[in-house]
Protein backbone atom coordinates (compact mmCIF):
# COMPACT_ATOMS: atom_id res chain seq x y z
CA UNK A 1 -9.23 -41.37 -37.86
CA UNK A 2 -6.71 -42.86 -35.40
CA UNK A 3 -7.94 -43.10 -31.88
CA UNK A 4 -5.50 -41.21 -29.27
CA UNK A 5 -4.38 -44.46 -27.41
CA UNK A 6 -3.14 -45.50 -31.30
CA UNK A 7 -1.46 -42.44 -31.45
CA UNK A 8 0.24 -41.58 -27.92
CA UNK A 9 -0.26 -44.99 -26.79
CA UNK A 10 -2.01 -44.43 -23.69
CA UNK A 11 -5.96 -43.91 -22.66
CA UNK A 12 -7.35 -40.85 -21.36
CA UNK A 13 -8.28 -40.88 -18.44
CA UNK A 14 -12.07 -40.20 -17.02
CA UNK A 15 -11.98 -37.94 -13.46
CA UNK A 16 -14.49 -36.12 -12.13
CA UNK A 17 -12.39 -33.45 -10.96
CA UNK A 18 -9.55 -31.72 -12.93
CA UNK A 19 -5.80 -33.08 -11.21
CA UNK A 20 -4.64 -30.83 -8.94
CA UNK A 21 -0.42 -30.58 -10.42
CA UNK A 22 -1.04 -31.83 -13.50
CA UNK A 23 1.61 -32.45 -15.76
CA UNK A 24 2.78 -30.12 -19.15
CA UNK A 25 0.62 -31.75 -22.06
CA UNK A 26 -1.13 -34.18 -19.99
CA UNK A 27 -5.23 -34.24 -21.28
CA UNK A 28 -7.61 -35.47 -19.19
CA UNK A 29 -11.71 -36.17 -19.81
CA UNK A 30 -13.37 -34.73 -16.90
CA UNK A 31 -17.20 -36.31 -16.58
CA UNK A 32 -18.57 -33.78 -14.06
CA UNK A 33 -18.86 -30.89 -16.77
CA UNK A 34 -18.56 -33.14 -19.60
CA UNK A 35 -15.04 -31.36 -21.00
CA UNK A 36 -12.24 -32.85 -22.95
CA UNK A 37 -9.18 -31.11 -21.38
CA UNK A 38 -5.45 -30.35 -21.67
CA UNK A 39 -2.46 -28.85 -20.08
CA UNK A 40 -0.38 -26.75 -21.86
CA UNK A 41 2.06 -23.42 -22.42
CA UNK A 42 0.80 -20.46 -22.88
CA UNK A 43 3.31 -17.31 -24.72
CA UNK A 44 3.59 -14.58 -23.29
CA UNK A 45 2.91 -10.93 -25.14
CA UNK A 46 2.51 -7.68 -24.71
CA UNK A 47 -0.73 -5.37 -25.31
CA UNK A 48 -1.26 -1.66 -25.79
CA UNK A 49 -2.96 -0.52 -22.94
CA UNK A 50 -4.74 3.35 -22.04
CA UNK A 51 -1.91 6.02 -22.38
CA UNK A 52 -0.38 8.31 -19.58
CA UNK A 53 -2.54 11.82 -19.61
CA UNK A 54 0.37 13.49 -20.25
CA UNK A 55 4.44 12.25 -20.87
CA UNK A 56 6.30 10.99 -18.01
CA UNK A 57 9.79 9.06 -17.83
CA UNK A 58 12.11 8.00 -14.68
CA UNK A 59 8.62 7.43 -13.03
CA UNK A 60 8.28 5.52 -10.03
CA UNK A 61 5.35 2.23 -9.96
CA UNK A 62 3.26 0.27 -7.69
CA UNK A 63 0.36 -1.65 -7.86
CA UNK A 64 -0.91 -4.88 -9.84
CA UNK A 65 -1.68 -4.46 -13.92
CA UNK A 66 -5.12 -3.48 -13.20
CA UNK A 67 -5.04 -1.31 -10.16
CA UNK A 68 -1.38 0.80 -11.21
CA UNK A 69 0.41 3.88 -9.74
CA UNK A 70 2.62 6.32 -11.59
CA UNK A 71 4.12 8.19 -9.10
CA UNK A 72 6.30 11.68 -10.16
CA UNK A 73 8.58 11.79 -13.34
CA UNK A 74 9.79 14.22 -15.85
CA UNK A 75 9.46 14.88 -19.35
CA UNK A 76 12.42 16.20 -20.56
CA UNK A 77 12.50 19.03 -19.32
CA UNK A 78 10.42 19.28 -15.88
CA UNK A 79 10.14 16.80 -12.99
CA UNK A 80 6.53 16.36 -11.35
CA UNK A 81 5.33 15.12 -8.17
CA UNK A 82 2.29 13.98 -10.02
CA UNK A 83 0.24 10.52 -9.41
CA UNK A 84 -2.12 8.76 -12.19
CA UNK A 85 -3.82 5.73 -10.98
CA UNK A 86 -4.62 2.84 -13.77
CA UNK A 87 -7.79 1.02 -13.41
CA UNK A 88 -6.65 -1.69 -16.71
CA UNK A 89 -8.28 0.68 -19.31
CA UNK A 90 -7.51 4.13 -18.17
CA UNK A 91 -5.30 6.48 -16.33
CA UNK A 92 -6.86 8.89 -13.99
CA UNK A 93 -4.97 11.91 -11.65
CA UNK A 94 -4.91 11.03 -8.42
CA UNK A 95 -2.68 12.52 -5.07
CA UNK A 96 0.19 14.75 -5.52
CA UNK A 97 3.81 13.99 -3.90
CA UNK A 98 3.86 16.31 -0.64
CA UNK A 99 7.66 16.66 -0.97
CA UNK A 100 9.30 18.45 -3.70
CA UNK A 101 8.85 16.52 -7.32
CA UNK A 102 11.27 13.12 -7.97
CA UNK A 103 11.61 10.90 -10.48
CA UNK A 104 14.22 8.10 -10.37
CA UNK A 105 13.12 6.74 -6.80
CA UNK A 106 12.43 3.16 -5.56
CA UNK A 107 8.85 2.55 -5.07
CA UNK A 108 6.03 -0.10 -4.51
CA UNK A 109 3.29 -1.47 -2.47
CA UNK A 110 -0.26 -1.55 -3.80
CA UNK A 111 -2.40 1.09 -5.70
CA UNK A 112 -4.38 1.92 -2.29
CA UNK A 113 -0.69 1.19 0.13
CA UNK A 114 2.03 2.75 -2.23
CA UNK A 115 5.58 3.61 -1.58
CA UNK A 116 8.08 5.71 -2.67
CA UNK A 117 11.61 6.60 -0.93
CA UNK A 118 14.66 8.80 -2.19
CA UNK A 119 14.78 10.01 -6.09
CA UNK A 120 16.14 13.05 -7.72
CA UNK A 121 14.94 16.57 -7.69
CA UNK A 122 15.97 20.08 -8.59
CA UNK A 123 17.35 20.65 -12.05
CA UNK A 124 18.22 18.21 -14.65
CA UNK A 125 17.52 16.10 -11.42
CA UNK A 126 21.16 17.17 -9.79
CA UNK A 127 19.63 16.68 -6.16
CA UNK A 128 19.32 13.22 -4.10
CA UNK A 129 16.48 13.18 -1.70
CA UNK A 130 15.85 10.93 1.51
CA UNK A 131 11.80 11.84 1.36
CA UNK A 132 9.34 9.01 1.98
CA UNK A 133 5.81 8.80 1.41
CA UNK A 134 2.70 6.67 1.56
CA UNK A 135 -0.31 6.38 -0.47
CA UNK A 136 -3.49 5.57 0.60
CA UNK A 137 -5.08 5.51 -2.48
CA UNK A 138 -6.15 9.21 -2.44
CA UNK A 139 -3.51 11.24 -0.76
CA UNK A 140 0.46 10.88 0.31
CA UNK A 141 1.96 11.59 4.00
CA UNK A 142 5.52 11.57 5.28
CA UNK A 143 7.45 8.53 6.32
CA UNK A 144 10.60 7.76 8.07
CA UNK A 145 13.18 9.60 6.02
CA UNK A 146 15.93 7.84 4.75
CA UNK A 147 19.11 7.72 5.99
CA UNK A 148 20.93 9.74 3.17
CA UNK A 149 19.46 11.02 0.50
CA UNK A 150 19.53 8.81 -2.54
CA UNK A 151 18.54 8.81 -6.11
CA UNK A 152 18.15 5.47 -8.43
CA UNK A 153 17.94 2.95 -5.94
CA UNK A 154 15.82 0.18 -6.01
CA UNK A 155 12.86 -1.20 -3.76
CA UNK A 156 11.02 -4.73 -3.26
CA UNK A 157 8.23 -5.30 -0.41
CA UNK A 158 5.28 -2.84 1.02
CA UNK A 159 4.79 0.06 3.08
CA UNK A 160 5.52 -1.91 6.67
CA UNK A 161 7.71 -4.18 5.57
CA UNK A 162 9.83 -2.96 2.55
CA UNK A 163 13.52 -3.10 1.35
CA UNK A 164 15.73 -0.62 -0.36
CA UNK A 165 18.71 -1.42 -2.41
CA UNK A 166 21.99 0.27 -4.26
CA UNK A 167 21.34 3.56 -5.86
CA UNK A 168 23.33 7.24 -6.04
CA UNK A 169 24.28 8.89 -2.77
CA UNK A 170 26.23 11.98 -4.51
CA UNK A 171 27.62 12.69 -1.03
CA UNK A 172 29.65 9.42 -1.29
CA UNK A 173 29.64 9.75 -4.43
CA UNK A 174 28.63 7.29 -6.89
CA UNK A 175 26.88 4.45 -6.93
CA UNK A 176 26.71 2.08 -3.63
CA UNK A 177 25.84 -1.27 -2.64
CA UNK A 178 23.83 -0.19 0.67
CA UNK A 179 20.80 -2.25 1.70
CA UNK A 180 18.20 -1.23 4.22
CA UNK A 181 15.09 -2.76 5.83
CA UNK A 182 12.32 -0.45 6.85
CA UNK A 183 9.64 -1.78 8.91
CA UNK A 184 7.06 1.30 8.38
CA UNK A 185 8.48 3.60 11.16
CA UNK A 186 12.26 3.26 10.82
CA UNK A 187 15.07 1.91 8.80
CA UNK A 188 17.82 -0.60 9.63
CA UNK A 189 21.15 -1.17 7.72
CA UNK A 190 21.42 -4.82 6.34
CA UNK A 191 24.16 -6.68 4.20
CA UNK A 192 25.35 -4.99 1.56
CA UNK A 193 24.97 -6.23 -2.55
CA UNK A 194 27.67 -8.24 -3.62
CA UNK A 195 28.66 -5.20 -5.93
CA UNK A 196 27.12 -1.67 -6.51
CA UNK A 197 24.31 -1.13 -8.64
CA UNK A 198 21.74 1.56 -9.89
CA UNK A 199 18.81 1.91 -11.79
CA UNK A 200 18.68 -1.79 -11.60
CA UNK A 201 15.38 -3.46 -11.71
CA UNK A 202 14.30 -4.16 -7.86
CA UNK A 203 11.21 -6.71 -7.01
CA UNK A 204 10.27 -8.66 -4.33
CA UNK A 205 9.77 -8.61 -0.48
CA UNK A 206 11.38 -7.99 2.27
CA UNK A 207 12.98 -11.35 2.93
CA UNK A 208 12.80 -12.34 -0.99
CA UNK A 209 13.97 -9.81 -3.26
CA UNK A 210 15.70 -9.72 -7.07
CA UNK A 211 18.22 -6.75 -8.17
CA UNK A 212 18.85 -6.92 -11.78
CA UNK A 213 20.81 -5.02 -13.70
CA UNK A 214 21.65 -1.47 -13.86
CA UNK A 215 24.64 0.56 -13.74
CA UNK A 216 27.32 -1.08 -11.58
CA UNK A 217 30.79 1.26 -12.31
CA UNK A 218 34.08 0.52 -12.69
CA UNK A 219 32.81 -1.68 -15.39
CA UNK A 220 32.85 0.48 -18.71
CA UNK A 221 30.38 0.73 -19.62
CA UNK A 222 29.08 0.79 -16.52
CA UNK A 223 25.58 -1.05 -18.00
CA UNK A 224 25.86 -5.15 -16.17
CA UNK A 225 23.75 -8.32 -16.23
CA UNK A 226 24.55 -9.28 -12.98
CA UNK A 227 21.39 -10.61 -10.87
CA UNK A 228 21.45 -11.15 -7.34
CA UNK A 229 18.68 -12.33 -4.89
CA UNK A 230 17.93 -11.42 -1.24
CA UNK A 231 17.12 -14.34 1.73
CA UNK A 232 16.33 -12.05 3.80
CA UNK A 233 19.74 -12.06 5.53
CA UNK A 234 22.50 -12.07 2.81
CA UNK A 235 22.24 -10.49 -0.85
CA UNK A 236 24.11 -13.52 -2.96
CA UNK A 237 24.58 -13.53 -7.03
CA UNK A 238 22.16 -15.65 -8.81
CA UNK A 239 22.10 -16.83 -12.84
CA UNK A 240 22.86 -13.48 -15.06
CA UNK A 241 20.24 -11.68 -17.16
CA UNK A 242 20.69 -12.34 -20.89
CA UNK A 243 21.90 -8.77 -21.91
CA UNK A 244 23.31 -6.15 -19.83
CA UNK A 245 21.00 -3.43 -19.35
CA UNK A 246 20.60 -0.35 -17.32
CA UNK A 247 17.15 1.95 -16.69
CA UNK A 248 15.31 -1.36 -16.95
CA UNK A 249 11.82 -2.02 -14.87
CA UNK A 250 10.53 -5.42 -13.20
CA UNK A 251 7.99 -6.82 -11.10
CA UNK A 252 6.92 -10.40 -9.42
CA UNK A 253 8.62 -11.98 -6.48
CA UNK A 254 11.59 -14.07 -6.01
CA UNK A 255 10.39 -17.45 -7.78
CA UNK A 256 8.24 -15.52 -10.52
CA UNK A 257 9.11 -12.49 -11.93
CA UNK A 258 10.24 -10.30 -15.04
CA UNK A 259 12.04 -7.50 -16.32
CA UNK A 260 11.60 -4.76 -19.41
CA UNK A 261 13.15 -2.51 -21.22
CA UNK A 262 16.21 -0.41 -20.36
CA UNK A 263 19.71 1.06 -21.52
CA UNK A 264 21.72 -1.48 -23.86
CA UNK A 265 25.84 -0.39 -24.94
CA UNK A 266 23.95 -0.07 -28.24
CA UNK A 267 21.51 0.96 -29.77
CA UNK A 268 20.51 2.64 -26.73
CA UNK A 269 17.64 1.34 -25.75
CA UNK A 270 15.86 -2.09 -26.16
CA UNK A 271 12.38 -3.77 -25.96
CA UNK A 272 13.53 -7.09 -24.77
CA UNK A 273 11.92 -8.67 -21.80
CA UNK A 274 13.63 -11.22 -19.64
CA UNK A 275 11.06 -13.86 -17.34
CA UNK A 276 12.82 -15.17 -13.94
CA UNK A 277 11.56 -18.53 -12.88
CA UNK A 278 13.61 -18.65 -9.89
CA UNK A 279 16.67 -19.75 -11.22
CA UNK A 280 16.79 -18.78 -14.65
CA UNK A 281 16.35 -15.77 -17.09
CA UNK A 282 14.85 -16.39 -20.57
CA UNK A 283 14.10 -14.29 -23.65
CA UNK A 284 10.29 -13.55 -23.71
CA UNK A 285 7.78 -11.20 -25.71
CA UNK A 286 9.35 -7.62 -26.52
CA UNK A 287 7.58 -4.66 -26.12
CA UNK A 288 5.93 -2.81 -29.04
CA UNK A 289 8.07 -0.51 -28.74
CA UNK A 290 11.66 -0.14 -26.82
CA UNK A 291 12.15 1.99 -23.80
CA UNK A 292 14.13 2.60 -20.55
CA UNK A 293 12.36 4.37 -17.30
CA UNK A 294 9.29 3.45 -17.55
CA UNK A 295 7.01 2.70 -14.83
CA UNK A 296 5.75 -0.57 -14.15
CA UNK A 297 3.30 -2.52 -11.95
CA UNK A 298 2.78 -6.35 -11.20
CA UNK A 299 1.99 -8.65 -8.78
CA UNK A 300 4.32 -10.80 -6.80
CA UNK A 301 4.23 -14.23 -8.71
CA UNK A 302 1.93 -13.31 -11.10
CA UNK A 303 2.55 -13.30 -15.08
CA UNK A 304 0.92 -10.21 -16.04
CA UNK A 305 2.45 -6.67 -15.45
CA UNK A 306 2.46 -3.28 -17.20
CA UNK A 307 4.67 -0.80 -18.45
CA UNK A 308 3.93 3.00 -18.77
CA UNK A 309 5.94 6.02 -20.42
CA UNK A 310 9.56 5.82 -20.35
CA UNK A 311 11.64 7.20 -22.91
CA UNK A 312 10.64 5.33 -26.38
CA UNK A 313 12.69 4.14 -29.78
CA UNK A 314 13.32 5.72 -32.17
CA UNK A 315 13.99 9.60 -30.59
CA UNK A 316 13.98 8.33 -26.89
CA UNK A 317 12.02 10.95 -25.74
CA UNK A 318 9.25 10.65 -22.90
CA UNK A 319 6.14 9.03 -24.25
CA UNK A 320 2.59 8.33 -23.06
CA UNK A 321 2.01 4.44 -24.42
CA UNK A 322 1.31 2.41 -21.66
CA UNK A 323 2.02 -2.09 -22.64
CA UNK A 324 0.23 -4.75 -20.54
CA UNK A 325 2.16 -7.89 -20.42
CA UNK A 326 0.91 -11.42 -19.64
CA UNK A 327 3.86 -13.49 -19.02
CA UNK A 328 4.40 -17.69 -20.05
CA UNK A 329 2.15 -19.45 -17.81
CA UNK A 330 0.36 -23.38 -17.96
CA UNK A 331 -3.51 -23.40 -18.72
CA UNK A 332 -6.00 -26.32 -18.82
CA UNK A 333 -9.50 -25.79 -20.74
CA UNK A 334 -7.65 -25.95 -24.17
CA UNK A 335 -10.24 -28.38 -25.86
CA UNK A 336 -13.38 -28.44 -25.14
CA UNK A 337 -16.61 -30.45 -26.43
CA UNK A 338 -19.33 -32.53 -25.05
């Protein structure tokens, strides 16, 4: 058999440690543990997961993919100011919303430190609220209301230090470009989107946030690809998403990220997923099955997340699957021997 310096025309090389950046395909012998080993890609795909106790759509999400909230929702035909907790394996009930029950709200934070601001209430969800709340991983209490009361808006940060983005304010009405910085006792008005949006897909912190998406009218239909990002002082438009899409979910921060599901034009909804590398959108694993409004859960900069409920293909009604997702991501310890 041909030795690899025949075929690649180089040695490899002998370290006792593993290289600390090392380079896409670059394989390395390292004598310490006596392991043959390489850098390289690793796919991304999705998983089926433990499913919701009960349907929920429109819900709001926090957490990392193994420590998840789903926070209110509605299931057709009632909203709920319900909370499930996901432990990686299993859902499990955990505080109920003290104000009246929302779904469509900006949300985040942590499974123990959760968020949740504005949303829609009353029936078919015709009212806007300005409720907040935090979790502390057994029970919710009141925050600093916001503002005006506001439905489908998007959130990226924690409960100190959080930003809230576009949305519905039916008192305007329609759908605004209003950004606000809340610092865990009040809120302050910042620079506005470039354009309105909705039901966009908000992640991030409070100085380094991504809007994707969503519903951004007079353009008909309204559903848009346009991404912008947030330096903490001025919302500018970054590279589009591949497909415009409303009702989609993301997670991640500013340099890592992704986005799933939503609205398309047609059909009308999608399983595509989109991964942001900073700059850039690409295709990446679909979902098992296609949905809009489900919740979702990741960690900033990290390539796994979750997805839970939502309405699902074919009928597009509410739906309990719950899909972990671990994103395209570089891994050494691909050959081994000694």
């Amino acid at each position: 058999m041909a030795a690899y310096k025949t075929l690649k025309g180089q040695s490899i090389r002998q370290v006792a440690q593993d290289p600390t950046n090392p380079l896409l395909g670059e394989i390395w012998y390292n004598t310490t543990i006596g392991l043959l080993k390489g850098y390289r890609t690793i796919d991304a795909a999705w998983a089926s997961g433990g499913a919701l106790p009960a349907v929920r759509s429109g819900s709001g999400g926090a957490g990392i993919q193994n420590a998840a909230l789903n926070i209110g929702g509605e299931n057709g035909s009632s909203i709920f100011g319900t909370t499930e907790e996901y432990n990686g394996a299993a859902w499990a009930s955990g505080g109920a919303l003290n104000a009246t029950p929302s779904f469509f709200m900006a949300s985040g934070g942590t499974q123990t430190a959760g968020f949740r601001a504005g949303g829609f209430t009353g029936t078919v969800g015709t009212t806007a609220q300005n409720a907040v709340e935090n979790y502390d991983g057994s029970s919710w209490t009141n925050g600093t209301a916001l503002p005006v009361a506001t439905g489908s808006n998007m959130f990226a940060g924690t409960q100190t230090a959080g930003l809230a983005f576009g949305g519905q304010q039916p008192s305007v009405p329609g759908t605004v470009a209003t950004s606000l910085s809340y610092n865990g006792s009040s809120w302050t008005s910042t620079n506005a989107l470039t354009a309105p949006k909705s039901s966009g897909a908000g992640f991030g912190t409070q100085t380094a946030a991504i809007a994707a998406g969503g519903g951004s009218p007079p353009l008909s239909p309204s559903f848009t690809n346009n991404s912008q990002i947030w330096d903490g002082t001025n919302w500018t438009n970054t590279s589009n998403l591949n497909n415009n899409k409303t009702n989609l979910r993301g997670w991640g921060s500013s340099s890592s990220g992704a986005v799933a599901g939503g609205r398309v034009p047609a059909p009308s909804s999608t399983s595509q997923t989109e991964e942001w590398n900073g700059s850039s959108w690409s295709a990446s694993a679909t979902l098992g099955t296609g949905g809009y409004l489900g919740s979702t859960a990741g960690g900033p900069g990290s390539p796994s997340g979750l997805y839970a409920g939502g309405g699902r293909a074919p009928s597009n009604a509410a739906n309990t699957a719950t899909e972990e997702f671990t994103g395209t991501f570089n891994a050494a310890n691909i050959l081994t021997t000694s």
